[in-house]
PDB file of N, CA and C in Angstrom:
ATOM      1  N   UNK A   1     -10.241   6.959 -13.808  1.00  0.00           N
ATOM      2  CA  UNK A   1      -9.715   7.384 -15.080  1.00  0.00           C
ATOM      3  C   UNK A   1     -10.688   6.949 -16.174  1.00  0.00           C
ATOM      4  N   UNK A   2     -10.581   7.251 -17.314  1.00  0.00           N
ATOM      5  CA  UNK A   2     -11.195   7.195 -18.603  1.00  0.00           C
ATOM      6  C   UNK A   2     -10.441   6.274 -19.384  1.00  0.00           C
ATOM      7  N   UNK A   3     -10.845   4.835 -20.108  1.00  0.00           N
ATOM      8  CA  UNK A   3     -10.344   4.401 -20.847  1.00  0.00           C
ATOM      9  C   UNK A   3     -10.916   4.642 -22.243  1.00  0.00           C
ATOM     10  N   UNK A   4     -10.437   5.030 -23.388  1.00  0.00           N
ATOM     11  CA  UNK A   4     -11.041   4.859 -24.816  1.00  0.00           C
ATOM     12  C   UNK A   4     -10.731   3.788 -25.674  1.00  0.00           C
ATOM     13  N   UNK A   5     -11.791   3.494 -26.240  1.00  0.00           N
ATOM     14  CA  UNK A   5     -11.092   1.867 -27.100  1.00  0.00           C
ATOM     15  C   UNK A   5     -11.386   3.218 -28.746  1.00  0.00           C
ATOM     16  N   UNK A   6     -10.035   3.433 -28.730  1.00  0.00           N
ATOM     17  CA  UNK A   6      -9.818   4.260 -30.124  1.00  0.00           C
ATOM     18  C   UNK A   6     -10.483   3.679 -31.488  1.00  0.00           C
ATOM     19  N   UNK A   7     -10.308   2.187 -31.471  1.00  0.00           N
ATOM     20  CA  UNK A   7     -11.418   1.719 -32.975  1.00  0.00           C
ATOM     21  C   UNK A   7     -12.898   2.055 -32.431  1.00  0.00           C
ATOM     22  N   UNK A   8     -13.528   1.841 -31.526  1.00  0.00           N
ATOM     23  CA  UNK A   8     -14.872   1.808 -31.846  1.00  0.00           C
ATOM     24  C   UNK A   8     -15.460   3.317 -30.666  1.00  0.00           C
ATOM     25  N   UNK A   9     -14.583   4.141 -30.472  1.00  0.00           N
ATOM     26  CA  UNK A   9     -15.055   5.819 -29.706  1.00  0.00           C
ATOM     27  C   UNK A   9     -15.310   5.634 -28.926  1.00  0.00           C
ATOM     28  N   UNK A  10     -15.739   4.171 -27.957  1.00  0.00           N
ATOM     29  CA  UNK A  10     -16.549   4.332 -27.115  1.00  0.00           C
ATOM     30  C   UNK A  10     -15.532   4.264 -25.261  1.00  0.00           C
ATOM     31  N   UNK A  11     -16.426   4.770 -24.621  1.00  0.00           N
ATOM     32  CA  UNK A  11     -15.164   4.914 -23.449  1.00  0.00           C
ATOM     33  C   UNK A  11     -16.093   4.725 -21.801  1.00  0.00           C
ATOM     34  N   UNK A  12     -15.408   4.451 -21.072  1.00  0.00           N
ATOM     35  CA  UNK A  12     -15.795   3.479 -19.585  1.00  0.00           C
ATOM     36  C   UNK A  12     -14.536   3.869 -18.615  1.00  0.00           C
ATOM     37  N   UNK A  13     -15.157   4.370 -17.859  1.00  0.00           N
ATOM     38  CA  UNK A  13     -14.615   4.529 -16.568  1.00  0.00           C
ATOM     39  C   UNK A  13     -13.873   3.362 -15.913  1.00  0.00           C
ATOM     40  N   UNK A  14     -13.309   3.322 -15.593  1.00  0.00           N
ATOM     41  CA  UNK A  14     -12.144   2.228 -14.670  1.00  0.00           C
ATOM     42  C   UNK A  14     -10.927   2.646 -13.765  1.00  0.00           C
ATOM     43  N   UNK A  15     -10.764   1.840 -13.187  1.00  0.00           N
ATOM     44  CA  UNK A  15     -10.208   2.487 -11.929  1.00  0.00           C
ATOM     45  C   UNK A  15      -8.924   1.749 -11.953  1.00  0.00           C
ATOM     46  N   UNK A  16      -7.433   2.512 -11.841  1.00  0.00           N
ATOM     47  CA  UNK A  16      -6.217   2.413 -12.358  1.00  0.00           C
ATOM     48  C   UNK A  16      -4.945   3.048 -11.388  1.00  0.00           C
ATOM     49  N   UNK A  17      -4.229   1.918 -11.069  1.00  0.00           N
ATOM     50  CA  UNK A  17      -3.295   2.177 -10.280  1.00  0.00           C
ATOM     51  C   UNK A  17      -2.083   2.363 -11.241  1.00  0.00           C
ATOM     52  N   UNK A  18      -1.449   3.865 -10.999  1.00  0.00           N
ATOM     53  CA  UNK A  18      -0.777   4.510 -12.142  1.00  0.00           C
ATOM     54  C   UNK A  18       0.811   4.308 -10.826  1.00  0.00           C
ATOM     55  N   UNK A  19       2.003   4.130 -12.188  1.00  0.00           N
ATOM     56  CA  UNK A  19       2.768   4.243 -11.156  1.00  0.00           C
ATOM     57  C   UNK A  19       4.168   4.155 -12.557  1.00  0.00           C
ATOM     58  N   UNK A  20       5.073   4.872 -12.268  1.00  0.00           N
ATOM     59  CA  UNK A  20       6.647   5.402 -12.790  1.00  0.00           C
ATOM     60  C   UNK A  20       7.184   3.658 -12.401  1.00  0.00           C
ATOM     61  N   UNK A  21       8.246   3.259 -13.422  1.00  0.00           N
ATOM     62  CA  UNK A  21       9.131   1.994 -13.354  1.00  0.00           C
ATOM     63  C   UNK A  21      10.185   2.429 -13.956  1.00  0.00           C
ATOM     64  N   UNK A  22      11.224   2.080 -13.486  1.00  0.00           N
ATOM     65  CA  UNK A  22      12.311   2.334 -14.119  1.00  0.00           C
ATOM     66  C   UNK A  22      12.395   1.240 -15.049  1.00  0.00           C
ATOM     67  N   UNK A  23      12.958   0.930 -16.275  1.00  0.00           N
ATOM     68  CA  UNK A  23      13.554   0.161 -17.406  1.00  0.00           C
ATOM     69  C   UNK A  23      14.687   0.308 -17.955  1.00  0.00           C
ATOM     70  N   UNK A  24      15.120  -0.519 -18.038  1.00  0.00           N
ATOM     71  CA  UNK A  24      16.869  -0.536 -18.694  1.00  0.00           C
ATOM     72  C   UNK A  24      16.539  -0.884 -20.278  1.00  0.00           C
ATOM     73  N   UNK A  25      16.804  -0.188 -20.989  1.00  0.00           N
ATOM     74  CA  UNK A  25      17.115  -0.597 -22.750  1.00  0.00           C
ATOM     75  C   UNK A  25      17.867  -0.879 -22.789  1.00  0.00           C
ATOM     76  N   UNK A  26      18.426  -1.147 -24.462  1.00  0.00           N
ATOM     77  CA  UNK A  26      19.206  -1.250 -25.079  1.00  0.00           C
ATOM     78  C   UNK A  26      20.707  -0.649 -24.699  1.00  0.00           C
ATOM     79  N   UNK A  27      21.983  -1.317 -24.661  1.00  0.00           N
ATOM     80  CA  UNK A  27      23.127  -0.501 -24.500  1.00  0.00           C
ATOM     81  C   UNK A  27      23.157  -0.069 -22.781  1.00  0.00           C
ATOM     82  N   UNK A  28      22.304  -0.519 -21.834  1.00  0.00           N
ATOM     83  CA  UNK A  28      22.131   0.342 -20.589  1.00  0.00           C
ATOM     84  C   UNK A  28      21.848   0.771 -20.475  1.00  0.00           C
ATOM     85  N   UNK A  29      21.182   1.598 -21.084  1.00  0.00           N
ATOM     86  CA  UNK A  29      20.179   2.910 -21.138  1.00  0.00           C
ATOM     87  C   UNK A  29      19.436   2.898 -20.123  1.00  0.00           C
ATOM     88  N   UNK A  30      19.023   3.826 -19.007  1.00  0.00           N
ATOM     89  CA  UNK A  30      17.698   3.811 -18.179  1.00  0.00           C
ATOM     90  C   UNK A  30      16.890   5.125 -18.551  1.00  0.00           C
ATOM     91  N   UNK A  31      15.394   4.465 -18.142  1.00  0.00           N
ATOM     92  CA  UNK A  31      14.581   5.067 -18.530  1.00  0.00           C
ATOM     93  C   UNK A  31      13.607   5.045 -17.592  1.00  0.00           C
ATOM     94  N   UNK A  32      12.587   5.880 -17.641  1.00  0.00           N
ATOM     95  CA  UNK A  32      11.326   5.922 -16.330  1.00  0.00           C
ATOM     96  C   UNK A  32      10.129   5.962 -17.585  1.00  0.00           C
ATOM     97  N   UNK A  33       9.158   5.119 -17.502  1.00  0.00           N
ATOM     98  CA  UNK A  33       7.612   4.767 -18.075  1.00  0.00           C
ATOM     99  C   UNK A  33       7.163   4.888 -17.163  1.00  0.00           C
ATOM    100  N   UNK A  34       5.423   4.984 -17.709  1.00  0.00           N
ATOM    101  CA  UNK A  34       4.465   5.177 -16.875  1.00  0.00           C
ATOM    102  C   UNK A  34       3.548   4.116 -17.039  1.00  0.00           C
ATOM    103  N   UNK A  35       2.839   3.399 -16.188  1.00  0.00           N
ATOM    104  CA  UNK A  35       2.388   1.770 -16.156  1.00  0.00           C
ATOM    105  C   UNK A  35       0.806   2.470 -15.635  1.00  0.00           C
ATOM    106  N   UNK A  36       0.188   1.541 -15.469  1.00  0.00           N
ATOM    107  CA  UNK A  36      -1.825   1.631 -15.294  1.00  0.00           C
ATOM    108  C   UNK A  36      -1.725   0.126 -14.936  1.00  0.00           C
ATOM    109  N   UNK A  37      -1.961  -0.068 -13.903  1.00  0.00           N
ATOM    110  CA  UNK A  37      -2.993  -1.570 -13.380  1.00  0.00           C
ATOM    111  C   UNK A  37      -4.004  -1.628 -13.736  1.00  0.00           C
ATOM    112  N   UNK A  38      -4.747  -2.442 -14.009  1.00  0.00           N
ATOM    113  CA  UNK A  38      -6.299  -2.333 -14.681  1.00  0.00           C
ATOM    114  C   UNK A  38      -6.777  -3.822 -14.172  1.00  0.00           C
ATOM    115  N   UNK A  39      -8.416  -3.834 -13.870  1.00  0.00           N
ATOM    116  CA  UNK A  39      -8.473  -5.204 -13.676  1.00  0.00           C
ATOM    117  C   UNK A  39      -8.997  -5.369 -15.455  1.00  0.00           C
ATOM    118  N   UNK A  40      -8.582  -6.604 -15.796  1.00  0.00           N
ATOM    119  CA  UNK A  40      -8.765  -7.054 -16.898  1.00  0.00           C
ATOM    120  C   UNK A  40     -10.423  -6.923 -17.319  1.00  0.00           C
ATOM    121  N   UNK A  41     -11.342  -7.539 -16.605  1.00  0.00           N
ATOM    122  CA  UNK A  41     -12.184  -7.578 -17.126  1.00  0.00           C
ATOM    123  C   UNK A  41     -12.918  -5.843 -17.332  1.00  0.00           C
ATOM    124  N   UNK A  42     -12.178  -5.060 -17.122  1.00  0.00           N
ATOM    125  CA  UNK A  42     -12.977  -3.745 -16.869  1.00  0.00           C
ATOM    126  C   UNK A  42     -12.007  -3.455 -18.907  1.00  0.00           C
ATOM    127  N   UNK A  43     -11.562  -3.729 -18.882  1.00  0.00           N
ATOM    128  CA  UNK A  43     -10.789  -3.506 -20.408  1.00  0.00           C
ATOM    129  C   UNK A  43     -10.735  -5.316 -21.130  1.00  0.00           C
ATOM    130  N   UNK A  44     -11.787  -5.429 -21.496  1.00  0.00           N
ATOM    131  CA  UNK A  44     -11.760  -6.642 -21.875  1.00  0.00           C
ATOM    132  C   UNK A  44     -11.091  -6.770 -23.432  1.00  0.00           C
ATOM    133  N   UNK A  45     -11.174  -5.929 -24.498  1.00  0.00           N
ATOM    134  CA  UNK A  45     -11.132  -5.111 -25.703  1.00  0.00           C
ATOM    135  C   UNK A  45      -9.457  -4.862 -25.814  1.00  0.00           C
ATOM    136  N   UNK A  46      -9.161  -4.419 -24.693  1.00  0.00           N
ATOM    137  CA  UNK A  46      -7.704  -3.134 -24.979  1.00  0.00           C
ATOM    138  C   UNK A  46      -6.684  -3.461 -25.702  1.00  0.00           C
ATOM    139  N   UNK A  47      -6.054  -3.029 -26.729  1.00  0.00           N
ATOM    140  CA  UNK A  47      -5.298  -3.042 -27.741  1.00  0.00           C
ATOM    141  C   UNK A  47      -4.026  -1.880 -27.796  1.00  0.00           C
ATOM    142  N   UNK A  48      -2.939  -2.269 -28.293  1.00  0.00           N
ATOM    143  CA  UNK A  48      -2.104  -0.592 -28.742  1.00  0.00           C
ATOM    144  C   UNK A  48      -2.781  -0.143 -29.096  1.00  0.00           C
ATOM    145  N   UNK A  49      -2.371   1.199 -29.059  1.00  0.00           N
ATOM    146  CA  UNK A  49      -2.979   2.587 -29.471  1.00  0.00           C
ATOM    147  C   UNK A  49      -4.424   2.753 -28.627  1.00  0.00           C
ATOM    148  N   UNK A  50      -4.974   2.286 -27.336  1.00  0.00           N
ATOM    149  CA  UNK A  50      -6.341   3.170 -27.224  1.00  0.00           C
ATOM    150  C   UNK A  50      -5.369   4.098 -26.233  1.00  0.00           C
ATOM    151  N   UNK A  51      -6.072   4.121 -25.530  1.00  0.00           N
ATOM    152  CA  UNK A  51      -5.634   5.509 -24.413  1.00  0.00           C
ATOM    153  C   UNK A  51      -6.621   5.736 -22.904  1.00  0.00           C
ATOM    154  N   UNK A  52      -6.212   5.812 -22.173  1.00  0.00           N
ATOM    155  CA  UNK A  52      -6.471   6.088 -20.903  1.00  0.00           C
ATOM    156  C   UNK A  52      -6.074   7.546 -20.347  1.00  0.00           C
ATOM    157  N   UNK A  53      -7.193   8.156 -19.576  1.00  0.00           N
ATOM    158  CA  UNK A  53      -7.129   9.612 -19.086  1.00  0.00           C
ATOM    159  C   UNK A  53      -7.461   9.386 -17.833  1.00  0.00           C
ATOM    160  N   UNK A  54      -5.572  10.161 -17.125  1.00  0.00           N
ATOM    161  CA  UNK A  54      -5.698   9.696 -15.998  1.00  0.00           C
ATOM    162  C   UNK A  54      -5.466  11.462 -15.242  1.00  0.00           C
ATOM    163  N   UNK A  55      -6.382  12.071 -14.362  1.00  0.00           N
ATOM    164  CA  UNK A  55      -5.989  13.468 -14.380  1.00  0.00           C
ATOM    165  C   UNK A  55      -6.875  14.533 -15.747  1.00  0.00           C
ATOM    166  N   UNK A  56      -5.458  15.367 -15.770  1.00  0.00           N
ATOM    167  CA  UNK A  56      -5.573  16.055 -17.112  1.00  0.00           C
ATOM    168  C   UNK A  56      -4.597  15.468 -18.106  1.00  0.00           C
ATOM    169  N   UNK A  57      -4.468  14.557 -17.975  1.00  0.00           N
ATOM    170  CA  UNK A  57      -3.206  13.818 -18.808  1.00  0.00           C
ATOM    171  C   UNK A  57      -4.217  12.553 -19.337  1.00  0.00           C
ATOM    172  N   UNK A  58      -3.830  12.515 -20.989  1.00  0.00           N
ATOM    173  CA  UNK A  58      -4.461  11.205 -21.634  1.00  0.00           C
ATOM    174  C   UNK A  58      -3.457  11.088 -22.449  1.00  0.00           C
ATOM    175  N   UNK A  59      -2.495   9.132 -21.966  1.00  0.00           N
ATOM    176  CA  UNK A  59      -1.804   8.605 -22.433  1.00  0.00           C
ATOM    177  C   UNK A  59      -2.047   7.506 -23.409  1.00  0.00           C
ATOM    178  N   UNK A  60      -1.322   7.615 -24.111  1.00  0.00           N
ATOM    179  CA  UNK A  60      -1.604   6.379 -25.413  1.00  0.00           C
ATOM    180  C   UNK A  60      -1.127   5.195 -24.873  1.00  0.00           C
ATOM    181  N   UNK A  61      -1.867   3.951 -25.134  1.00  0.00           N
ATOM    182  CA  UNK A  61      -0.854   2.454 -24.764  1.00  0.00           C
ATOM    183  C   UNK A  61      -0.295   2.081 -25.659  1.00  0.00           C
ATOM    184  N   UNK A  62       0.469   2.080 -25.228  1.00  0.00           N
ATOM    185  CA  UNK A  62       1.732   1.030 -26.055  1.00  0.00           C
ATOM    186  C   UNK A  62       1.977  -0.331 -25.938  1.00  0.00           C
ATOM    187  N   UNK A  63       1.774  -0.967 -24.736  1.00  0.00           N
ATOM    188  CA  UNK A  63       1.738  -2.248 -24.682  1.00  0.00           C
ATOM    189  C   UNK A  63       0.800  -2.762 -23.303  1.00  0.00           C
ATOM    190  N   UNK A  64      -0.034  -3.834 -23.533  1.00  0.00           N
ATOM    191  CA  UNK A  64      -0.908  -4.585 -23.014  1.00  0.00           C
ATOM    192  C   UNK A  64      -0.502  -5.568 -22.518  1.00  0.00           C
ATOM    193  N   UNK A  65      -0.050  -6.153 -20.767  1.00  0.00           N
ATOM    194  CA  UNK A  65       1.122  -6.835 -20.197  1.00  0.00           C
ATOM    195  C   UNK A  65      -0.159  -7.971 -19.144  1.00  0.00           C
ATOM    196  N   UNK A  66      -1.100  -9.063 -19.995  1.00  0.00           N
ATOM    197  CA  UNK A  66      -2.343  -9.550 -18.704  1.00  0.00           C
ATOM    198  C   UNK A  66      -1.352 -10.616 -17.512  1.00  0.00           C
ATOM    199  N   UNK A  67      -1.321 -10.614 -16.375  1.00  0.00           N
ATOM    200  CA  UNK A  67      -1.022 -11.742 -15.745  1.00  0.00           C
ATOM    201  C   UNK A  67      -1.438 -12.632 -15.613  1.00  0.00           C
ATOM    202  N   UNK A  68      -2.398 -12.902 -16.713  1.00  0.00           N
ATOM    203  CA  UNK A  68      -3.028 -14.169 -16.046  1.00  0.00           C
ATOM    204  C   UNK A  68      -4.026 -14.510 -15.125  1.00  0.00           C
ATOM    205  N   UNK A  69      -4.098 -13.216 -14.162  1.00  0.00           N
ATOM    206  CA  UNK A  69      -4.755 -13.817 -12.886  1.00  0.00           C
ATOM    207  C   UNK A  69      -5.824 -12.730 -12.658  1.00  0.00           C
ATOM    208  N   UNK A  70      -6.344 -12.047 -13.767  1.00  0.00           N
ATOM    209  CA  UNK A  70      -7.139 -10.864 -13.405  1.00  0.00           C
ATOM    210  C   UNK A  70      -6.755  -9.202 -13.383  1.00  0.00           C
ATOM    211  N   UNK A  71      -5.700  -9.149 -13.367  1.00  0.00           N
ATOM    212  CA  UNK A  71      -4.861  -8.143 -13.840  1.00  0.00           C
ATOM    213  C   UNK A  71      -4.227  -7.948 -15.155  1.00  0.00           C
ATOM    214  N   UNK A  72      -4.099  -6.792 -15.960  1.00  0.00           N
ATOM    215  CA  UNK A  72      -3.473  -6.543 -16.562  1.00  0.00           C
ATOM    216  C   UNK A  72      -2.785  -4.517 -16.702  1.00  0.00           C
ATOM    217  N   UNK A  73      -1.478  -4.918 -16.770  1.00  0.00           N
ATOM    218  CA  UNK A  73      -0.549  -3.935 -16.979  1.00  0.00           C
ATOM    219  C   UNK A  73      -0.254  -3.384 -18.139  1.00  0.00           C
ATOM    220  N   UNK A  74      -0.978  -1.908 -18.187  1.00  0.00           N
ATOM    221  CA  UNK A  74      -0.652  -0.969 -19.179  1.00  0.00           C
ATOM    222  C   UNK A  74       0.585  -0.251 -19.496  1.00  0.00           C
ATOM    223  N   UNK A  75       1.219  -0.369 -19.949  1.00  0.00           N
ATOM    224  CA  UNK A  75       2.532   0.513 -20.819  1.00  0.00           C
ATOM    225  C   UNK A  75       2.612   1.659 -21.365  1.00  0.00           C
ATOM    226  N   UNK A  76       2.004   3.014 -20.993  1.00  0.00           N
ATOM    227  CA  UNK A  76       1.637   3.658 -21.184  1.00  0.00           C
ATOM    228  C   UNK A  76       2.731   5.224 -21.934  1.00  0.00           C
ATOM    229  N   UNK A  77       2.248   5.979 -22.642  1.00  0.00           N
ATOM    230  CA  UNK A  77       3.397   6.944 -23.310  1.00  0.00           C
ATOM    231  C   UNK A  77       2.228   8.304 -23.509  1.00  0.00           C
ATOM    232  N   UNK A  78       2.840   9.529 -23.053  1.00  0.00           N
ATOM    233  CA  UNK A  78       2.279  10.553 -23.278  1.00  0.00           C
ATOM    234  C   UNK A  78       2.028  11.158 -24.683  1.00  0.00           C
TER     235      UNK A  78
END
């Protein structure tokens, strides 16, 4: 996939395990998001709002989730 770091245009290939989660909101609500594994150091930069193109589909992030251990989990929204 394609990551873009939206402040500075510039964009890098990285390799991203994409995958549907279900989430419960507010009130009970369920919902299905779309998540990106990333190894951290390949998005060292990543912030809300850049975006990743995974396919013909390029999703905006919404939230940046690192574990700690070399991984970090994208939050991703079409």
């Amino acid at each position: 996939c394609t990551f873009t770091d939206v402040s500075t245009g510039t964009t890098a290939s990285v390799h991203a395990l994409l995958r549907k989660e279900d989430l419960e909101e507010e009130a009970g609500v369920e919902s299905s998001a779309p998540f990106a594994l990333v190894r951290t150091s390949d998005v060292p930069n990543v912030v809300q709002g850049d975006t990743i193109a995974i396919s013909v589909t390029t999703f905006t992030i919404w939230a940046v989730e690192p574990d700690g251990e070399g991984m970090t989990d994208l939050r991703l929204r079409v």
